[in-house]
N, C-alpha and C. Protein backbone atom coordinates (compact mmCIF):
# COMPACT_ATOMS: atom_id res chain seq x y z
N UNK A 1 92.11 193.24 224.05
CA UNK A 1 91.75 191.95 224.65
C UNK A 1 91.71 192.09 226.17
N UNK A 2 90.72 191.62 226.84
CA UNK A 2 90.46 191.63 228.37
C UNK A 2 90.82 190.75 228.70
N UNK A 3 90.68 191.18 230.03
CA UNK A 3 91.35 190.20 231.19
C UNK A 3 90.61 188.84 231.40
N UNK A 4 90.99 187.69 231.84
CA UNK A 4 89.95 186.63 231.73
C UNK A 4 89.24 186.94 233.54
N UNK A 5 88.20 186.51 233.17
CA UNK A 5 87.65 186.87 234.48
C UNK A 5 87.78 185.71 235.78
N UNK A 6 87.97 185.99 237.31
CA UNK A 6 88.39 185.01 238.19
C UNK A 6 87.33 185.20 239.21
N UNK A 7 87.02 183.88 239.36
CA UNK A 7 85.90 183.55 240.45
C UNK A 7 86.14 184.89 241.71
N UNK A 8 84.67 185.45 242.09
CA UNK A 8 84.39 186.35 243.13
C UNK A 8 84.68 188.00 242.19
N UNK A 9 85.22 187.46 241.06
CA UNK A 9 85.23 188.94 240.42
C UNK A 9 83.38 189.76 239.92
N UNK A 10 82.93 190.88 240.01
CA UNK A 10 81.72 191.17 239.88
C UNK A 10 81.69 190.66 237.99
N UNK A 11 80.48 190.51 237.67
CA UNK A 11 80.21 189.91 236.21
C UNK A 11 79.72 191.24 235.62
N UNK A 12 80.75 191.75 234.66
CA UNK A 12 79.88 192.67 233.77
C UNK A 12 78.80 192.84 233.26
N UNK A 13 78.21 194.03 233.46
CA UNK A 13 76.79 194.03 232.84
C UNK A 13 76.38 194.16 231.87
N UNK A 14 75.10 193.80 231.09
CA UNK A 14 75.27 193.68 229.89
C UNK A 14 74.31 193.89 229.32
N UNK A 15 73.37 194.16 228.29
CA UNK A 15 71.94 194.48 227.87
C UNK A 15 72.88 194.31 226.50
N UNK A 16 71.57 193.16 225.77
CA UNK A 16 72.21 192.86 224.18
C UNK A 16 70.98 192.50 223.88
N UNK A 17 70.74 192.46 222.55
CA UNK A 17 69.17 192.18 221.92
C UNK A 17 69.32 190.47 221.67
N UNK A 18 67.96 189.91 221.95
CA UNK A 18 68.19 188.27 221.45
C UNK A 18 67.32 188.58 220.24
N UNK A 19 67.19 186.76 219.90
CA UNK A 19 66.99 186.48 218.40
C UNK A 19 65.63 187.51 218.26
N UNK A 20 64.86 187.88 219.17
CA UNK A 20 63.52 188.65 218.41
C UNK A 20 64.05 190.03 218.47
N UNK A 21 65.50 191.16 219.08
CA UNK A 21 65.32 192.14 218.60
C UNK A 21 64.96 192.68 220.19
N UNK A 22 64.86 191.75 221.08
CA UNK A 22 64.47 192.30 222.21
C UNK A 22 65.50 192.36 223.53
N UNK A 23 65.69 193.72 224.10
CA UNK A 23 66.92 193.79 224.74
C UNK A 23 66.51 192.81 226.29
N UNK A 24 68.03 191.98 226.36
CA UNK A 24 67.68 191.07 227.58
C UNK A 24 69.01 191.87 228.58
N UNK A 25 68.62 191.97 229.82
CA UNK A 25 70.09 192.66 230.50
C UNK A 25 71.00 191.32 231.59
N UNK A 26 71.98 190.95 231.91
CA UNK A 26 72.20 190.57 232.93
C UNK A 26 71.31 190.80 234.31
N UNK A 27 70.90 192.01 234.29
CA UNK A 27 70.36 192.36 236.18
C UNK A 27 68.80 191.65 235.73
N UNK A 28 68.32 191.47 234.50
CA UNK A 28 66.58 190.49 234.61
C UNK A 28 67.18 189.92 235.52
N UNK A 29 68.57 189.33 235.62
CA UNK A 29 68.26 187.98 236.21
C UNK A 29 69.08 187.86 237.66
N UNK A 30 68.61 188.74 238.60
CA UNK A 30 69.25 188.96 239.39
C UNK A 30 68.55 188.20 240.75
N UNK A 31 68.92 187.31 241.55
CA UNK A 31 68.28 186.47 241.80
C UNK A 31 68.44 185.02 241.86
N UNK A 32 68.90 184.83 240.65
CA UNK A 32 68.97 183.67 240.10
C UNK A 32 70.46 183.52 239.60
N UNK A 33 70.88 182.50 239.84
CA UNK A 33 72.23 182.41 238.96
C UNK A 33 72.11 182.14 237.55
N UNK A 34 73.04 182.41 236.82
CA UNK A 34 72.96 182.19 235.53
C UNK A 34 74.57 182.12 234.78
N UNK A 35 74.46 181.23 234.03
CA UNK A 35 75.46 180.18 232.68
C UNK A 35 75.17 181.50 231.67
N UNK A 36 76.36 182.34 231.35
CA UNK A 36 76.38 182.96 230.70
C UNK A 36 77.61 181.73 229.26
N UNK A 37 77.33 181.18 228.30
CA UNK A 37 78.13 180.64 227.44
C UNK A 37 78.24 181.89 226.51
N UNK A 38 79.56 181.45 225.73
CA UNK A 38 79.74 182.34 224.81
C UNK A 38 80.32 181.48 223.54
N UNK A 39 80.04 181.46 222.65
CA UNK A 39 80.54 180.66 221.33
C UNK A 39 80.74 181.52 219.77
N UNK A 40 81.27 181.13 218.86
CA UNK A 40 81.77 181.64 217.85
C UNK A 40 80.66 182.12 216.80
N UNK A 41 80.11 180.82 216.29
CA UNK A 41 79.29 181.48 215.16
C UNK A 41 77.90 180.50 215.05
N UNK A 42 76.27 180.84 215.12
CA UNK A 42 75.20 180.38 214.57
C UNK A 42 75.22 179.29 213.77
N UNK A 43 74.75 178.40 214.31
CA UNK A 43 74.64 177.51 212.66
C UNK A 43 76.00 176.47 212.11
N UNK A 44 76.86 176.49 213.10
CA UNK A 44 77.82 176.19 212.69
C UNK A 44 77.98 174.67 213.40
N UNK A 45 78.59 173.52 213.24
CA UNK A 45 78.08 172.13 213.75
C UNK A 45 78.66 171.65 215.18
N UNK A 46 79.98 172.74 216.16
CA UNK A 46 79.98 172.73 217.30
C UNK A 46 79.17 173.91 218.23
N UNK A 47 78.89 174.86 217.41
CA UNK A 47 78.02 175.14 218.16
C UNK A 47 76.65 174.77 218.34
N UNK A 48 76.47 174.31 217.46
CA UNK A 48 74.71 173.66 217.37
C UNK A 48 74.97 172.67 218.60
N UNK A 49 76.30 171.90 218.35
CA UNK A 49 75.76 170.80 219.24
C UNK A 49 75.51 171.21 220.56
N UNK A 50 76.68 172.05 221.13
CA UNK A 50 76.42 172.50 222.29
C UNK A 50 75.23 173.88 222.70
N UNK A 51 74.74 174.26 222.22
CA UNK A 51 73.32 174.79 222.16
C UNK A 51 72.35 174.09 222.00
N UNK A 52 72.43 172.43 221.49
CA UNK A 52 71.11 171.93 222.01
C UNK A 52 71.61 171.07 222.58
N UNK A 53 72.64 170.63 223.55
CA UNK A 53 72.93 170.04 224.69
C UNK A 53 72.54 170.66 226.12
N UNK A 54 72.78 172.34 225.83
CA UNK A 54 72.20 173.13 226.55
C UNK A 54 70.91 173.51 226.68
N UNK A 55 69.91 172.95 225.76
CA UNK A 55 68.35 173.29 225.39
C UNK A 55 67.63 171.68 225.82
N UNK A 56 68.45 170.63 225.65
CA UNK A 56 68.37 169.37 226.32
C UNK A 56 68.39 169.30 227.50
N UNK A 57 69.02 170.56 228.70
CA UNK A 57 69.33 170.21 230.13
C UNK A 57 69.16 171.17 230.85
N UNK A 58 67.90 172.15 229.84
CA UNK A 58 67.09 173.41 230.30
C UNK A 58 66.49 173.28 231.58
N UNK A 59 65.78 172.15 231.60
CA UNK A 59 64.73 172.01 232.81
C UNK A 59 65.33 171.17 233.96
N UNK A 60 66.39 170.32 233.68
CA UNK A 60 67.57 170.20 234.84
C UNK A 60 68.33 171.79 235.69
N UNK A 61 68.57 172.27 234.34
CA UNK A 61 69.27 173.73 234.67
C UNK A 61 68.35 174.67 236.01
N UNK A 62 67.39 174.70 234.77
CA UNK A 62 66.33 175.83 235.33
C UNK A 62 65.61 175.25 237.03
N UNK A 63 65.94 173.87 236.66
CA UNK A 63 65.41 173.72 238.57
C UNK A 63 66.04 173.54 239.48
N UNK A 64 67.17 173.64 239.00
CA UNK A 64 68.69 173.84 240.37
C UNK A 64 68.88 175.48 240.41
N UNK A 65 67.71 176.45 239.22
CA UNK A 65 67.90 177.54 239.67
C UNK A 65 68.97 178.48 239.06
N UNK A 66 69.18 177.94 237.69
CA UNK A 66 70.25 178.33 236.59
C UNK A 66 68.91 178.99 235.63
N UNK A 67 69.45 180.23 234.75
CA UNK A 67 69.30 180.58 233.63
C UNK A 67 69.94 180.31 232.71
N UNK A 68 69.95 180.22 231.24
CA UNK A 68 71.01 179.57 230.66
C UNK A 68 71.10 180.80 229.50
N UNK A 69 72.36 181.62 229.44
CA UNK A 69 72.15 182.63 228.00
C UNK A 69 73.39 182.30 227.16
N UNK A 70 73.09 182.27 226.02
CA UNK A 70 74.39 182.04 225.08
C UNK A 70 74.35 183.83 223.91
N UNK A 71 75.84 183.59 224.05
CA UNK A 71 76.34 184.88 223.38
C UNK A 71 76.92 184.57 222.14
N UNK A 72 76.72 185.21 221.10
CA UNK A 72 78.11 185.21 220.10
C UNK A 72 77.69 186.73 219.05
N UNK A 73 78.99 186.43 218.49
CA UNK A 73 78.77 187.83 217.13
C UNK A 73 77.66 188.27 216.49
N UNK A 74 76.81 187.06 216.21
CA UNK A 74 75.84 187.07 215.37
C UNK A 74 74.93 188.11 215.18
N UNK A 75 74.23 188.89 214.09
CA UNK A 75 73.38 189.58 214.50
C UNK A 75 71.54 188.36 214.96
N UNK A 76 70.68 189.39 215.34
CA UNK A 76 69.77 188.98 215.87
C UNK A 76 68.65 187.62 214.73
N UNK A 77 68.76 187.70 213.25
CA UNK A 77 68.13 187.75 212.72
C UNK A 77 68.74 185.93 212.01
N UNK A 78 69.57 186.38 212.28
CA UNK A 78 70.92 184.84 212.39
C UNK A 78 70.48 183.98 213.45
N UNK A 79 70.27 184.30 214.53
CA UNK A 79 70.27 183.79 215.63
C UNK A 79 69.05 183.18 216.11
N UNK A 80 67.46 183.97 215.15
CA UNK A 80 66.50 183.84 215.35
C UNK A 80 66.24 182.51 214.12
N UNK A 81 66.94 182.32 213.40
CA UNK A 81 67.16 181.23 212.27
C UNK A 81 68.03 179.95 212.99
N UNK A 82 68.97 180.07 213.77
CA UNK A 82 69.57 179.46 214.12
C UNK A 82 68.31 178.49 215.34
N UNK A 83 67.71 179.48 216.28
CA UNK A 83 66.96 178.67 216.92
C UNK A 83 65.56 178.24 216.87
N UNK A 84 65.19 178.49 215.16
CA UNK A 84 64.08 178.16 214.65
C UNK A 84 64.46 176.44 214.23
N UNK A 85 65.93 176.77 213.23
CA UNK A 85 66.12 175.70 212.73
C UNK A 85 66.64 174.33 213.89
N UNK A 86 67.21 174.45 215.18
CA UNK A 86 67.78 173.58 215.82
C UNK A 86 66.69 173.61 217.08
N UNK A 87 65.44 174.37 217.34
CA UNK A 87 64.49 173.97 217.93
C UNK A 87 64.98 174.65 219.30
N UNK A 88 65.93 175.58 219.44
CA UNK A 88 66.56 175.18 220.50
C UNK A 88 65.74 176.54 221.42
N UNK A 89 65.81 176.36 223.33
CA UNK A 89 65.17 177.11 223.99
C UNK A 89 65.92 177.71 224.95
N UNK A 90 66.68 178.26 224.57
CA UNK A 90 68.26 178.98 225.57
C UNK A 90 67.92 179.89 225.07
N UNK A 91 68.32 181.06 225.70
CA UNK A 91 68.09 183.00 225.57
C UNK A 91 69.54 183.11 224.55
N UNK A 92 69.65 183.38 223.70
CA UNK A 92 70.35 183.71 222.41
C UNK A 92 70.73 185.27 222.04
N UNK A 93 71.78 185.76 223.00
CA UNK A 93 72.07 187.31 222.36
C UNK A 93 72.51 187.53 221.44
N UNK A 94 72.69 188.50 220.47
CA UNK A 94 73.64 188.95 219.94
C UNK A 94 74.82 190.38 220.43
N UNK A 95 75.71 189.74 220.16
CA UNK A 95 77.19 191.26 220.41
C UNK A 95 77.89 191.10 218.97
N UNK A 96 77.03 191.84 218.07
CA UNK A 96 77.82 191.98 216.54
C UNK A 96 79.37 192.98 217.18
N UNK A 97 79.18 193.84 217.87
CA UNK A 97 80.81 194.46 218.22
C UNK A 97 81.20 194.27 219.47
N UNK A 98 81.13 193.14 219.72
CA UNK A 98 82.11 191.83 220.77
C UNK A 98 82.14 192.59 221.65
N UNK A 99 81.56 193.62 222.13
CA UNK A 99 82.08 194.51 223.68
C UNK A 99 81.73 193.31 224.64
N UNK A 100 80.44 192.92 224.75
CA UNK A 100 80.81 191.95 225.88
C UNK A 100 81.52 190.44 225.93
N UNK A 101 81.64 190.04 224.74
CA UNK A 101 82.85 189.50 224.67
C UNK A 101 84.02 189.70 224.98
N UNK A 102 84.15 190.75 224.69
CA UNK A 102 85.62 191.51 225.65
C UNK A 102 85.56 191.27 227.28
N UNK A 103 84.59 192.03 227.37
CA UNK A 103 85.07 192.00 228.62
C UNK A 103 84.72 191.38 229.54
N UNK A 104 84.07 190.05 228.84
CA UNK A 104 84.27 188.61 229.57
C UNK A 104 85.28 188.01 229.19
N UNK A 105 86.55 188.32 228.65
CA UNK A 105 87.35 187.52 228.00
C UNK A 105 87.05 186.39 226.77
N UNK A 106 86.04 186.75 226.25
CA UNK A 106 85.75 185.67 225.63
C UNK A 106 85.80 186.29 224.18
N UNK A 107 86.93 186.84 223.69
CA UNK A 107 87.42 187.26 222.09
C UNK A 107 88.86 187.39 222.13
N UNK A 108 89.95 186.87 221.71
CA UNK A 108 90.90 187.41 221.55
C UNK A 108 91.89 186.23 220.69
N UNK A 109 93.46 186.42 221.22
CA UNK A 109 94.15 185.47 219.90
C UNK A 109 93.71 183.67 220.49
N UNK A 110 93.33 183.07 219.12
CA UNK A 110 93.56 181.92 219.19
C UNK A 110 94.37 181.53 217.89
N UNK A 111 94.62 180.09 217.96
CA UNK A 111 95.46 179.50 217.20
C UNK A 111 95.11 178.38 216.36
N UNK A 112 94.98 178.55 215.27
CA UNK A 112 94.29 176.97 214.59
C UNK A 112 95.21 176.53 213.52
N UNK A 113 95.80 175.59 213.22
CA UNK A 113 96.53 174.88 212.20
C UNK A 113 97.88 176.27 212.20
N UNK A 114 98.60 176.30 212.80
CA UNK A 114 99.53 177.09 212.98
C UNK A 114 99.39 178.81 212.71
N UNK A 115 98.02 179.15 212.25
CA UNK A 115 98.20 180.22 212.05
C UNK A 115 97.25 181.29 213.52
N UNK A 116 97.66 182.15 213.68
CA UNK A 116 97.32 182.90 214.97
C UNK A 116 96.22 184.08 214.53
N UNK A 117 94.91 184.50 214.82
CA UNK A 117 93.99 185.64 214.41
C UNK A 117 93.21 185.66 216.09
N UNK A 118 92.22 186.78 215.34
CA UNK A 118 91.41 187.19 216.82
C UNK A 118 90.35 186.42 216.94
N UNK A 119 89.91 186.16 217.69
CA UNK A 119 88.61 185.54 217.71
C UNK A 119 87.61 184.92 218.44
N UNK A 120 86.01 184.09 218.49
CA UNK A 120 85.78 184.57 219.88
C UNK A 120 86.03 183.16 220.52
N UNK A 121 86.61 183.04 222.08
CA UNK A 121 87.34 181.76 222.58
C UNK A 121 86.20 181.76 223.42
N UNK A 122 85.73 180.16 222.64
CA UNK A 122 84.67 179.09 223.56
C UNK A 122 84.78 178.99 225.22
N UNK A 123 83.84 179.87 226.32
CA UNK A 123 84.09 180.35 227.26
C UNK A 123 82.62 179.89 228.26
N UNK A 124 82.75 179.42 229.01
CA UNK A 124 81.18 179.64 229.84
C UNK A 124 81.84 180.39 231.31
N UNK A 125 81.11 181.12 231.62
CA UNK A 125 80.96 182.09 233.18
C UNK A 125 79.12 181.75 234.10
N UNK A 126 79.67 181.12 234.81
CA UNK A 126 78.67 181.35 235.56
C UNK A 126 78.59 181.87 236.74
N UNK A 127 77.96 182.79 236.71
CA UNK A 127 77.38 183.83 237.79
C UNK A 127 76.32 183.69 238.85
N UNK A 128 76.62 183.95 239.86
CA UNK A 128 75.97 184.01 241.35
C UNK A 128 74.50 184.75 241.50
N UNK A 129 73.75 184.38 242.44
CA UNK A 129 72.75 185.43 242.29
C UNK A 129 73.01 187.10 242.78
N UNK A 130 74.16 186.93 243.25
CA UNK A 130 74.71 188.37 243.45
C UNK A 130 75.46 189.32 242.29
N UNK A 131 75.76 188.25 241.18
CA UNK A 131 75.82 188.80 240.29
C UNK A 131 77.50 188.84 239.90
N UNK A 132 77.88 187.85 240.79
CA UNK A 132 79.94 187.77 240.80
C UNK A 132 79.79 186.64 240.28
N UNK A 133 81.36 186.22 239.64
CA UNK A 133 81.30 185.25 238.90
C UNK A 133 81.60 184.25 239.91
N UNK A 134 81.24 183.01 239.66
CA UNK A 134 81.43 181.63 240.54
C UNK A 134 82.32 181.15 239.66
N UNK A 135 81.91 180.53 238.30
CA UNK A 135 83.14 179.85 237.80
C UNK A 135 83.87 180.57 236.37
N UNK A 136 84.69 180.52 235.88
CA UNK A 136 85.14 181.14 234.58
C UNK A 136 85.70 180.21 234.27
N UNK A 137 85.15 179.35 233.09
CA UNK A 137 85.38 178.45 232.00
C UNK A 137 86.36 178.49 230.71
N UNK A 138 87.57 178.50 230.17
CA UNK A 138 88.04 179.02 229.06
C UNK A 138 88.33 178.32 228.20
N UNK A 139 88.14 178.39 226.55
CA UNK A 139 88.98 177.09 225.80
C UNK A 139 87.89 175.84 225.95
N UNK A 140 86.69 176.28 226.46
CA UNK A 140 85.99 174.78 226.29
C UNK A 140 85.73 173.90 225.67
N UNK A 141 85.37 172.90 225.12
CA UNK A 141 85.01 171.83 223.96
C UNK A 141 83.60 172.04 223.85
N UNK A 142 82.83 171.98 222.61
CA UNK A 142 81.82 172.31 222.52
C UNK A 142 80.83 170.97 222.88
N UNK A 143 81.75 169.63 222.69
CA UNK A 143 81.32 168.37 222.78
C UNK A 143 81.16 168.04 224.29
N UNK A 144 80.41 167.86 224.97
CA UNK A 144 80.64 167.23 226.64
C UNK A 144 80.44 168.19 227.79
N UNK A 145 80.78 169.46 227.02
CA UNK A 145 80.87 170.32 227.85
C UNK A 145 80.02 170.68 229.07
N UNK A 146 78.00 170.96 228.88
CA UNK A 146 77.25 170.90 229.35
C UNK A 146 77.22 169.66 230.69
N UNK A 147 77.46 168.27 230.05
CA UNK A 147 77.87 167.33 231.06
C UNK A 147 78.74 167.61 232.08
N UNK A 148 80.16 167.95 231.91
CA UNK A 148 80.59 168.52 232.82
C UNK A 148 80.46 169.66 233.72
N UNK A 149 79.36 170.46 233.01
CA UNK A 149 79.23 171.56 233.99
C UNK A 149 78.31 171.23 235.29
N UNK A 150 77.19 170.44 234.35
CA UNK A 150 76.19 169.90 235.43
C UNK A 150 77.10 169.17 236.30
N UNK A 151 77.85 168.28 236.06
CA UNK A 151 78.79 167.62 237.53
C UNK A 151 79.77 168.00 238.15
N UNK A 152 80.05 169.49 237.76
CA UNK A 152 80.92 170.58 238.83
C UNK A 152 80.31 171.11 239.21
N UNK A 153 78.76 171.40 238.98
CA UNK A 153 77.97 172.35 240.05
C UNK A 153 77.13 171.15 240.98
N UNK A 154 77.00 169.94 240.51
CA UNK A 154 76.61 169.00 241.43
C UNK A 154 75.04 169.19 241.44
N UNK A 155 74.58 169.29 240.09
CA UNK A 155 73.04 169.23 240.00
C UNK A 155 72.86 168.06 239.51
């Protein structure tokens, strides 16, 4: 389990395939800041919501100059179902072996109904156009969340 990451720390790099199979890297987007989210599993009814809360506030995002990528386990083929079926227009990786989940902090113990396992913890990082992190998000709610981000970055 990694370290959680702290504002001004550099943002790991990353090259992971999205839903078509096609490798996307952190440095495309160098330039531009970018909302790296990270969530648990495809298809599932908090992450949907907050993946099309985030596909709802694309073109808010994208003109304050945000990219928006969401991460989870999933393989590619899941993911390409996931944003067929929820319509949604956010860059969609897959990390079937959580490396960059790791080492964004965004996999390790959580706790649900008293019992303790590994797993991946609802996280957004957003990154600078230099490529350091600005904010590190942990434990987020999948509900509201997007709202609040837009009114801590003041877009």
């Amino acid at each position: 389990m990694s370290d959680r990451l702290q504002p001004g720390d550099p943002a790991p790099a990353f090259t992971l395939p999205d839903a078509d199979g096609n490798e996307v890297s952190l440095s495309d987007h160098k330039g531009r800041k970018v909302i790296v989210y990270f969530y648990p599993a495809a298809l599932t009814p908090g992450c949907t919501k907050q993946a099309c809360d985030f596909t709802d506030n694309l073109e808010l995002l994208a003109g304050a100059g945000y990219d928006v990528i969401g991460i989870s386990p999933d393989k590619p083929e899941k993911l390409a179902k996931f944003r067929e079926t929820e319509s949604l227009k956010v860059t969609l990786l897959a990390d079937p072996d959580k490396k960059v989940l790791d080492a964004y902090g965004a996999f390790g113990e959580k706790k649900n109904y008293g019992k303790t396992y590994m797993g991946v913890i609802r996280s957004t990082i957003v990154v600078d156009e230099e490529g350091k992190v600005e904010r590190a998000l942990y434990n987020v709610r999948a509900t509201g969340h997007v709202a609040k981000i837009i009114k801590d970055l003041g877009i």
